[in-house]
C-alpha atoms as a PDB file:
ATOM      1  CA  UNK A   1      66.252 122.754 124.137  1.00  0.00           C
ATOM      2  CA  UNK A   2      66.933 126.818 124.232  1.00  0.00           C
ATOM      3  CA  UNK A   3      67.008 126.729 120.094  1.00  0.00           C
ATOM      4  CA  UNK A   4      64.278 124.273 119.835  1.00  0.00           C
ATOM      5  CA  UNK A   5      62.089 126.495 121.993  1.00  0.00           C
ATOM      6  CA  UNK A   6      62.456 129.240 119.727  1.00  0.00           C
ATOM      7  CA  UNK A   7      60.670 127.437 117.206  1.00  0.00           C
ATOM      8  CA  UNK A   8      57.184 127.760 118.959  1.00  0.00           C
ATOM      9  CA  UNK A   9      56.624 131.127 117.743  1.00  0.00           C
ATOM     10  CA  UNK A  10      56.460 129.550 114.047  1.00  0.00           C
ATOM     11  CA  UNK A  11      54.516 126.385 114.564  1.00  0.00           C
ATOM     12  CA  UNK A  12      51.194 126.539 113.006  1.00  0.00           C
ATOM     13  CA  UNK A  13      48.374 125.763 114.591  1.00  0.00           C
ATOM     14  CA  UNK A  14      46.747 122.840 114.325  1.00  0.00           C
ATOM     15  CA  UNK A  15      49.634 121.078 113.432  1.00  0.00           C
ATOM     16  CA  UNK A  16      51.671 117.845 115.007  1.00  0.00           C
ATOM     17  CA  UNK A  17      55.405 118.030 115.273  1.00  0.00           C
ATOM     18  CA  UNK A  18      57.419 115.314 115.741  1.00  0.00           C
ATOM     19  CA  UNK A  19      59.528 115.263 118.366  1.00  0.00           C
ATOM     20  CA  UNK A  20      63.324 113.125 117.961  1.00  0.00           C
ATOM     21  CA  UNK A  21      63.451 111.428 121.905  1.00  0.00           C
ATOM     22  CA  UNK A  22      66.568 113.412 122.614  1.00  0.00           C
ATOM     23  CA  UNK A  23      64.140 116.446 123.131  1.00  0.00           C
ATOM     24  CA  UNK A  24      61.945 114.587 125.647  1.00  0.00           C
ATOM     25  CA  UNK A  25      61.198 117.866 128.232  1.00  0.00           C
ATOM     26  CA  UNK A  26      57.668 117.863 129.456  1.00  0.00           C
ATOM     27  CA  UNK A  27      58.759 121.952 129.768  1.00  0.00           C
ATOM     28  CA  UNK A  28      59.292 121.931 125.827  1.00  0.00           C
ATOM     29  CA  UNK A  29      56.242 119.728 125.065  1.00  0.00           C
ATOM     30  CA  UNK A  30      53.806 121.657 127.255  1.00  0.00           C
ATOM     31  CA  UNK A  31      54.928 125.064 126.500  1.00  0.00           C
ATOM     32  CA  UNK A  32      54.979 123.847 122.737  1.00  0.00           C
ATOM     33  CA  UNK A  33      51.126 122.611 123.368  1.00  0.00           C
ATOM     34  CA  UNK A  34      49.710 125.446 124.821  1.00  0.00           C
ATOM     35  CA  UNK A  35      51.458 128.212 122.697  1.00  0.00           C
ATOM     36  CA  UNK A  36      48.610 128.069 119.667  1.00  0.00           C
ATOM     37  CA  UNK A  37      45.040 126.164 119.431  1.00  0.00           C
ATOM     38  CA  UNK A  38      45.875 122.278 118.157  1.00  0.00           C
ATOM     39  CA  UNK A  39      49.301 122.297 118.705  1.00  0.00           C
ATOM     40  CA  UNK A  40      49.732 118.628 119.085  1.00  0.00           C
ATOM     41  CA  UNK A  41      53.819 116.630 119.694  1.00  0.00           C
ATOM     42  CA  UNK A  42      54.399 112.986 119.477  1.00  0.00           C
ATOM     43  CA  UNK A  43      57.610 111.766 120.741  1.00  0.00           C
ATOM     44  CA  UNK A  44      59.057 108.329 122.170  1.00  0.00           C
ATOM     45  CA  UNK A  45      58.631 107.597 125.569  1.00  0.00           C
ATOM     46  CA  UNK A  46      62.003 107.653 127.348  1.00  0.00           C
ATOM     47  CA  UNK A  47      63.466 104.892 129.120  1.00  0.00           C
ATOM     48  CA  UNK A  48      62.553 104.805 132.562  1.00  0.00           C
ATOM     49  CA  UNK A  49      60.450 107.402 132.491  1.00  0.00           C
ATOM     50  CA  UNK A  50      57.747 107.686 135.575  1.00  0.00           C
ATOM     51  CA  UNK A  51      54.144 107.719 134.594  1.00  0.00           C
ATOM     52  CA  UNK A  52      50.875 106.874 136.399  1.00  0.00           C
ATOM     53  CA  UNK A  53      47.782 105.022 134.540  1.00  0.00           C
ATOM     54  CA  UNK A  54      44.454 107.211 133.954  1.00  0.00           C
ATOM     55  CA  UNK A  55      42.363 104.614 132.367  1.00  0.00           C
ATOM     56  CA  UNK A  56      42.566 102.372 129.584  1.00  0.00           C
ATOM     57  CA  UNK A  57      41.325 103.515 126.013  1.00  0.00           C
ATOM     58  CA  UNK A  58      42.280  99.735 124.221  1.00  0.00           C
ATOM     59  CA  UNK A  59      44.735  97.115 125.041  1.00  0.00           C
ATOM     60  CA  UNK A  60      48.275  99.625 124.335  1.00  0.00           C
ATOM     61  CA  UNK A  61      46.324 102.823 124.095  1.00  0.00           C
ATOM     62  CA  UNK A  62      46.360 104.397 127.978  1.00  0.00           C
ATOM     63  CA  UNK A  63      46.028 107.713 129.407  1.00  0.00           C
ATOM     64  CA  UNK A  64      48.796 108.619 131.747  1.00  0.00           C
ATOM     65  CA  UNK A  65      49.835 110.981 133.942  1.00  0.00           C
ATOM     66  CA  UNK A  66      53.421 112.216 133.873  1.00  0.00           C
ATOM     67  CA  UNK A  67      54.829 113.773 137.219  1.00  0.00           C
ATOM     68  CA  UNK A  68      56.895 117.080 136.976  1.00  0.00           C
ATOM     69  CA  UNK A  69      59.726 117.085 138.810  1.00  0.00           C
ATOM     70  CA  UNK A  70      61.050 120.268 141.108  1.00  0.00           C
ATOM     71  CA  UNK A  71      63.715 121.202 138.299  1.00  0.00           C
ATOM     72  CA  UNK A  72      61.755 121.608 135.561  1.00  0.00           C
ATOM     73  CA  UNK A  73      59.005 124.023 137.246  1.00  0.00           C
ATOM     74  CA  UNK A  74      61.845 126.107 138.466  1.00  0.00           C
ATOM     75  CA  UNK A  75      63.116 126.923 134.811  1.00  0.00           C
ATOM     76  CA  UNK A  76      59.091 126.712 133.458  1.00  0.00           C
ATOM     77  CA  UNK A  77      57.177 128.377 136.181  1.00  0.00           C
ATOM     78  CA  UNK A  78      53.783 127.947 134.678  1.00  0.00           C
ATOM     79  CA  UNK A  79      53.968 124.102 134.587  1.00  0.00           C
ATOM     80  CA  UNK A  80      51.389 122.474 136.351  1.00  0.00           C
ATOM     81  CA  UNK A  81      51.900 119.750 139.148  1.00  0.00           C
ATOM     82  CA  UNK A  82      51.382 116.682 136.226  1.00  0.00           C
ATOM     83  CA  UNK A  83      51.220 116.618 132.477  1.00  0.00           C
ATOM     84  CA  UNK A  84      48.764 114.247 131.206  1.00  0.00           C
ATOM     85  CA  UNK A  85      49.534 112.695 127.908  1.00  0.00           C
ATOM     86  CA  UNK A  86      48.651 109.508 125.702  1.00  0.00           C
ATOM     87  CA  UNK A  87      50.646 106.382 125.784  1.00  0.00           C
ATOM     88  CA  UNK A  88      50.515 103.877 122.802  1.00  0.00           C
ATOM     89  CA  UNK A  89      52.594 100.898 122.595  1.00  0.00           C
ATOM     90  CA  UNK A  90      53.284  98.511 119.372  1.00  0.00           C
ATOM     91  CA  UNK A  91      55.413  95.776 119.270  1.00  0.00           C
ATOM     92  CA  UNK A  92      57.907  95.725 115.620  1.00  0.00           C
ATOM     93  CA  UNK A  93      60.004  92.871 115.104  1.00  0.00           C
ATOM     94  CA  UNK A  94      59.602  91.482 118.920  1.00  0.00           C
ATOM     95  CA  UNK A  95      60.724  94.679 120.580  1.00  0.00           C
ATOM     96  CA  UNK A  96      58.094  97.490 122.131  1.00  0.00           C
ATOM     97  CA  UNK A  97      57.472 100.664 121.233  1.00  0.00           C
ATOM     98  CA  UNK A  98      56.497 102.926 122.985  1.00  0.00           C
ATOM     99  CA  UNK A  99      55.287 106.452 121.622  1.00  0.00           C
ATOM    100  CA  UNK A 100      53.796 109.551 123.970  1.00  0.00           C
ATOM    101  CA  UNK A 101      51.774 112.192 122.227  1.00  0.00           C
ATOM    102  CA  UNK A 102      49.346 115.060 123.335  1.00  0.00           C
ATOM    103  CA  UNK A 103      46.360 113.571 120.808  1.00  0.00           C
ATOM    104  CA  UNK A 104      44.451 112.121 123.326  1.00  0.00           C
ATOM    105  CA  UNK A 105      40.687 112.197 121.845  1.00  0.00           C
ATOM    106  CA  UNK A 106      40.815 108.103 120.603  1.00  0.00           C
ATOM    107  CA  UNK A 107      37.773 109.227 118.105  1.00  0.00           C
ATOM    108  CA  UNK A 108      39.786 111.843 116.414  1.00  0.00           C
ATOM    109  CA  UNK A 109      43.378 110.238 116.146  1.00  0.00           C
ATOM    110  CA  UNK A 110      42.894 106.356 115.589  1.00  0.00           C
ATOM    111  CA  UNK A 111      45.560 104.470 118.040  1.00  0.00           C
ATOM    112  CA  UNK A 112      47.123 102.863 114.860  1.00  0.00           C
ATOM    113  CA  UNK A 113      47.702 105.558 112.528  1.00  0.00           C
ATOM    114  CA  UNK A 114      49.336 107.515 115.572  1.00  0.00           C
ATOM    115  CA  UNK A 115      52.112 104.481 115.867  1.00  0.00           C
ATOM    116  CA  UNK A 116      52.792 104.499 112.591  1.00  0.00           C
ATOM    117  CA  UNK A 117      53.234 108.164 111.872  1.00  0.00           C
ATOM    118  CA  UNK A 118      56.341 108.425 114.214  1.00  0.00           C
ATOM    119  CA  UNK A 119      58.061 106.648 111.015  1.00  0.00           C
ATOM    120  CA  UNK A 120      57.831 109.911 109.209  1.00  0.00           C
ATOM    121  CA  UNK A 121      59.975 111.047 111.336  1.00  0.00           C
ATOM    122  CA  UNK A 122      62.898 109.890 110.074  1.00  0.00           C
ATOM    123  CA  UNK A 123      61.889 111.185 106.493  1.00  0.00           C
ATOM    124  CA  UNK A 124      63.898 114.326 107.477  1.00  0.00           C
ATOM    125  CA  UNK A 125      67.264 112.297 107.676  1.00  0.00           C
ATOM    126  CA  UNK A 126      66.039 110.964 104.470  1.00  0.00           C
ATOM    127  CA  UNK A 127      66.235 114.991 103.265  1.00  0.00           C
ATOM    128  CA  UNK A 128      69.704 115.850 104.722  1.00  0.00           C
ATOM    129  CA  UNK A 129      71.713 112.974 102.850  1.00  0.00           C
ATOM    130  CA  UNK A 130      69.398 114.216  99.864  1.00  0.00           C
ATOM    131  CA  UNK A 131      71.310 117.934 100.402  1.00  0.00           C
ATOM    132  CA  UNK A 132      74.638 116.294 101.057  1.00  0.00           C
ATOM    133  CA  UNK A 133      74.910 113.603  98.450  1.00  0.00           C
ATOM    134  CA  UNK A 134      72.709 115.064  95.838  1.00  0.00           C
ATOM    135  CA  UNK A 135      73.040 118.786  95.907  1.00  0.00           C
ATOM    136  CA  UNK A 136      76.637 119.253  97.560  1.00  0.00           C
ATOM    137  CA  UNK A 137      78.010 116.313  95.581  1.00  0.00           C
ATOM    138  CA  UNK A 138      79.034 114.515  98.705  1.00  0.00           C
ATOM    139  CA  UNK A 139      81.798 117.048  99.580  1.00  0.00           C
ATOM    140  CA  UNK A 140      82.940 117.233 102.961  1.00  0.00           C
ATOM    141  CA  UNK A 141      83.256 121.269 102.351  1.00  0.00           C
ATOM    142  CA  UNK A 142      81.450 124.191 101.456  1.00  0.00           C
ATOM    143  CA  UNK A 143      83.112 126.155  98.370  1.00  0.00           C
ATOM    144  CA  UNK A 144      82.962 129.078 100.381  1.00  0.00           C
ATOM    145  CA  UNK A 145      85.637 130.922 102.918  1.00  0.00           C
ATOM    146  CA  UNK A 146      83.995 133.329 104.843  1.00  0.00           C
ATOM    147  CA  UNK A 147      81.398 133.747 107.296  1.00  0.00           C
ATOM    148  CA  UNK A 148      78.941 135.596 105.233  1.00  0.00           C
ATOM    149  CA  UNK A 149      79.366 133.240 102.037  1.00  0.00           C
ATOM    150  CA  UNK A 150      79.076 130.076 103.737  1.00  0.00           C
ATOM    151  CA  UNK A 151      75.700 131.242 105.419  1.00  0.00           C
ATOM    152  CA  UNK A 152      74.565 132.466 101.761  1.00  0.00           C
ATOM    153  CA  UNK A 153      75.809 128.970 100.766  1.00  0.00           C
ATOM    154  CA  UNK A 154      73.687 127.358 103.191  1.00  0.00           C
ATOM    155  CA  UNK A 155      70.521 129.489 102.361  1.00  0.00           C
ATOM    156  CA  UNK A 156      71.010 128.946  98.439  1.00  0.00           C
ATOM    157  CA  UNK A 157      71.427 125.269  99.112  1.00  0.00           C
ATOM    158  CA  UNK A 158      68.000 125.266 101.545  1.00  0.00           C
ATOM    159  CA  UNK A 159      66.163 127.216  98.945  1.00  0.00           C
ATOM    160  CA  UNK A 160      67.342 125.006  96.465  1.00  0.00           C
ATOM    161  CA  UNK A 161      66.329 122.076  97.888  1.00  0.00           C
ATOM    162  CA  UNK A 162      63.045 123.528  99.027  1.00  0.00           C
ATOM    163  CA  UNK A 163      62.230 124.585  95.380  1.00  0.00           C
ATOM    164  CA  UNK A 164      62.616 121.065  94.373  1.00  0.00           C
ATOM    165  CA  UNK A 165      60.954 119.437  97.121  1.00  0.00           C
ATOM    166  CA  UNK A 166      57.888 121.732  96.381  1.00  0.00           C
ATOM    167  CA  UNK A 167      57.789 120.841  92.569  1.00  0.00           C
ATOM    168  CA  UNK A 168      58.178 117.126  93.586  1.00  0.00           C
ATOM    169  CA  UNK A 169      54.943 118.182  95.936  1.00  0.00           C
ATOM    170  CA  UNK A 170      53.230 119.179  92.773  1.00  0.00           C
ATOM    171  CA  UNK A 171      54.077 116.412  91.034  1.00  0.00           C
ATOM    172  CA  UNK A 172      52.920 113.911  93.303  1.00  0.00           C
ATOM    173  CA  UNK A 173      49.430 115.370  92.896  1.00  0.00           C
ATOM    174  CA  UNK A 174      49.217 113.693  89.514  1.00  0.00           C
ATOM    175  CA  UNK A 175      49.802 110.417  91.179  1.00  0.00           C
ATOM    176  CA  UNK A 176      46.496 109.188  93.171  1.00  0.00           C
ATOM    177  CA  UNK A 177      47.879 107.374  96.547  1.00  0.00           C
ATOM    178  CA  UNK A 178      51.167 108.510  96.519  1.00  0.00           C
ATOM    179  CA  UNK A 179      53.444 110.865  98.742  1.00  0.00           C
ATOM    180  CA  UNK A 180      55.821 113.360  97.697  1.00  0.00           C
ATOM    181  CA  UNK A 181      58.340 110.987  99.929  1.00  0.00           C
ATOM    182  CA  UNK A 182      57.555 107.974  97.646  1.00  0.00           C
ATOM    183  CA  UNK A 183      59.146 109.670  94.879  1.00  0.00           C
ATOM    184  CA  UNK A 184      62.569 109.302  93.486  1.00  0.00           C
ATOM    185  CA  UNK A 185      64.321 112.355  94.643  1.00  0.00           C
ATOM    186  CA  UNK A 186      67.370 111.759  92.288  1.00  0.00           C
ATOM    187  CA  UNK A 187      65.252 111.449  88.983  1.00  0.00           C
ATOM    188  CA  UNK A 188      62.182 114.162  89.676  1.00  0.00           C
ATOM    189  CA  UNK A 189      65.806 116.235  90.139  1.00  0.00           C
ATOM    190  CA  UNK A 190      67.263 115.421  86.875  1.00  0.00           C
ATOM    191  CA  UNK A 191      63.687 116.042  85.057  1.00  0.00           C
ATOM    192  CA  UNK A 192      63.159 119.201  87.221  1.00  0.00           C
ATOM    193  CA  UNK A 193      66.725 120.800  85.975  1.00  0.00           C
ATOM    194  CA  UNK A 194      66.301 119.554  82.349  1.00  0.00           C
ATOM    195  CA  UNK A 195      63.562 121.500  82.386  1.00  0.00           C
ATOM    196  CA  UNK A 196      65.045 124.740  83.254  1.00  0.00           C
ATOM    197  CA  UNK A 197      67.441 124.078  81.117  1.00  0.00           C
ATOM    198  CA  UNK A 198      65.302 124.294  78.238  1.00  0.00           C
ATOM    199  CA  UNK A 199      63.311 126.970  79.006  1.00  0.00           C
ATOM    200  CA  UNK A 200      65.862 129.429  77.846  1.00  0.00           C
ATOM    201  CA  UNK A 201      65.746 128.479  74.604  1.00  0.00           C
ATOM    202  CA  UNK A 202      61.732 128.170  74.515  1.00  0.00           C
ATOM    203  CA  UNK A 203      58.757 130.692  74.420  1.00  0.00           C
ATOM    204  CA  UNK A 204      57.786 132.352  77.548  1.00  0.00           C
ATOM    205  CA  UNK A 205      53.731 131.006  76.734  1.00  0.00           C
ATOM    206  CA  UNK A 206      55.215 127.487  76.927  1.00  0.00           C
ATOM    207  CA  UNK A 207      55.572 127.207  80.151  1.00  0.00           C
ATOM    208  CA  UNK A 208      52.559 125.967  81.506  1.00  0.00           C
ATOM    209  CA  UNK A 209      52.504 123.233  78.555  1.00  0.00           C
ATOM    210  CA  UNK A 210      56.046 122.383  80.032  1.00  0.00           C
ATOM    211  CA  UNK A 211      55.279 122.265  83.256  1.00  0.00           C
ATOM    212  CA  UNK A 212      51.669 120.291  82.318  1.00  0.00           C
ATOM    213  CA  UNK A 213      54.165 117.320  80.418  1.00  0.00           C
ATOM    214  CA  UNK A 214      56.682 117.184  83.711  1.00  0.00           C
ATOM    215  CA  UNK A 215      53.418 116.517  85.939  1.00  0.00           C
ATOM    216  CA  UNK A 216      52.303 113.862  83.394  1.00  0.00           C
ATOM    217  CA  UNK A 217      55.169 111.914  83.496  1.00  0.00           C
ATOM    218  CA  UNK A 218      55.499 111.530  87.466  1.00  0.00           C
ATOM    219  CA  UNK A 219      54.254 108.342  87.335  1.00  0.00           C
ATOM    220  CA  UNK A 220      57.986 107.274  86.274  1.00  0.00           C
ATOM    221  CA  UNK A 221      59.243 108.811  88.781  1.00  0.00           C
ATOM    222  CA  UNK A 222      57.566 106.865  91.844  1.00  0.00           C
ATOM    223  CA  UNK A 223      59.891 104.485  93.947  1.00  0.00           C
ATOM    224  CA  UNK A 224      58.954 101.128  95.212  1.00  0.00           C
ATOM    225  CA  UNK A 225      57.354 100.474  97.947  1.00  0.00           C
ATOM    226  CA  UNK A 226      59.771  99.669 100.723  1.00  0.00           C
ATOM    227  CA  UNK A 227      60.469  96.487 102.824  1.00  0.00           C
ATOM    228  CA  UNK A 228      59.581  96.616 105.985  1.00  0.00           C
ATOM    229  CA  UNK A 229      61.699  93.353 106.598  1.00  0.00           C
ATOM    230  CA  UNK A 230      65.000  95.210 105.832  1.00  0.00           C
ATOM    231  CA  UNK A 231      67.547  95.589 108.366  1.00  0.00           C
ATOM    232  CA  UNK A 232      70.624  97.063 108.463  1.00  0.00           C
ATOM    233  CA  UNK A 233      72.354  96.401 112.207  1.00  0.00           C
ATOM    234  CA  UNK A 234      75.305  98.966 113.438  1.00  0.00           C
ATOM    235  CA  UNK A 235      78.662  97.107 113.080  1.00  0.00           C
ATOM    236  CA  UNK A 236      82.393  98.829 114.012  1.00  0.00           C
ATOM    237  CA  UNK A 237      84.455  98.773 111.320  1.00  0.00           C
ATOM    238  CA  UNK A 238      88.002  97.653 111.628  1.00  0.00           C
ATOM    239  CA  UNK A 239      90.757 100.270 111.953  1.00  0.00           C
ATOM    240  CA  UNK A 240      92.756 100.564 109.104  1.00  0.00           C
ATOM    241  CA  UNK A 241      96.670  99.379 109.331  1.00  0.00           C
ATOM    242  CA  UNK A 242      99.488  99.645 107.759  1.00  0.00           C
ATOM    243  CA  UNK A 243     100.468  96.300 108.041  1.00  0.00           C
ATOM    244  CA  UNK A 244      99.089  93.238 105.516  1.00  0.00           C
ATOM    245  CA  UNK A 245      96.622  91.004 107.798  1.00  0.00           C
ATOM    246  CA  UNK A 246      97.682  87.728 109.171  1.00  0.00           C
ATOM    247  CA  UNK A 247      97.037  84.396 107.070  1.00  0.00           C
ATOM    248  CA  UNK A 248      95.402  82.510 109.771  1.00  0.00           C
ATOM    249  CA  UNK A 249      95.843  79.257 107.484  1.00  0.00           C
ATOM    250  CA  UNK A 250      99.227  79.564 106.847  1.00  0.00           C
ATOM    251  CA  UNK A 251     100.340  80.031 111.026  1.00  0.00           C
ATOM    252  CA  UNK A 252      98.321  77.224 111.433  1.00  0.00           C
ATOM    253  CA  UNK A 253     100.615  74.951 108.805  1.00  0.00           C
ATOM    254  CA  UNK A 254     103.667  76.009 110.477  1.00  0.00           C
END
């Protein structure tokens, strides 16, 4: 909570952030609210969570009011008594969802698109397997030994991956309906380094004409659209043994 408040300062305003439920303080979220002008949060409601009913803006849109309990004024002083918030529920695949967010004006921020924004959220997991498979080659380690050069490591491979992410952005301009996210990350990589590979050996004035043939081409780049319908449960795998597994048919023959 201490690091994530530090990030206020460099929140934008008129912005949303999304908000992982592990970081459910109504300290955080109101201090994060009122630091700028539009500084909207969406986050899951947590379990068991106390909340009285304003009034009713559809059948799982609700205005709520969320009591503040003694602890959290003492370490945010300028909390009020209550923080009111909006409450949207959605039922996926027979199970309830329930997602609180600071957008209350129903005009403005459509129940629906609200519900299914909190998806996006987990783009950003999305973006650190990118980093460690792609980039860092699935290594467990960093090449470097010291302090300083694994935190230059880091940087390089952040700016890296920003650099490519932001070309990917451009590209994705050339595609009508489609998000930067929707694009191969893998491929727009390959084409993005082949092409500054090459540019060594070409005219600086080429560039643009380059760069104009990479955008044209996104369209072979762009993923499928995904299935909602997948599902991948948790399982525990079984602990490895030195020992060759037991023929269940062959104990039953003797």
């Amino acid at each position: 909570m201490k690091l994530a408040e530090q990030l206020v300062a460099s929140t934008p305003d008129h912005s949303l952030t999304l908000f992982d439920r592990g970081f459910y303080s109504l300290g955080l979220l109101h201090h994060w609210q009122q630091a700028g002008t539009q500084r909207h949060w969406l986050i899951p409601l947590r379990k068991g969570a106390r909340y009285d009913v304003i009034h009713r803006l559809g059948r799982q849109d609700i205005i709520v009011s969320l009591p503040i309990s003694a602890q959290a004024r003492k370490q945010w002083p300028d909390l009020p008594e209550t923080l009111q918030a909006r409450l949207l529920s959605k039922t996926v695949k027979g199970k309830v969802r329930q997602i609180l967010t600071s957008m209350t004006d129903p005009l403005r921020f459509p129940s629906e698109e609200i519900v299914d924004l909190y998806s996006q959220r987990w783009e950003i997991e999305l973006g650190y397997r990118e980093m460690k498979q792609s980039l860092l080659d699935s290594r467990y380690m960093l090449r470097s030994k010291t302090p300083e050069m694994i935190e230059q490591e880091l940087w390089g491979v952040l700016l890296g991956y920003n650099l490519l992410r932001y070309q990917m952005l451009e590209m994705s301009r050339h595609c009508p309906g489609i998000y930067p996210c929707e694009m191969s990350f893998t491929a727009c990589t390959w084409a993005i380094l082949g092409l500054l590979n090459g540019l060594s050996l070409r005219h600086p004035g080429n560039i643009p004409k380059d760069l104009a043939e990479l955008h044209a081409s996104a369209m072979h780049y762009v993923l499928p659209h995904r299935r909602e319908d997948r599902c991948y449960p948790r399982a525990v795998r079984p602990k490895p043994s030195k020992y060759p597994p037991r023929n269940k048919n062959a104990s039953q023959l003797n």
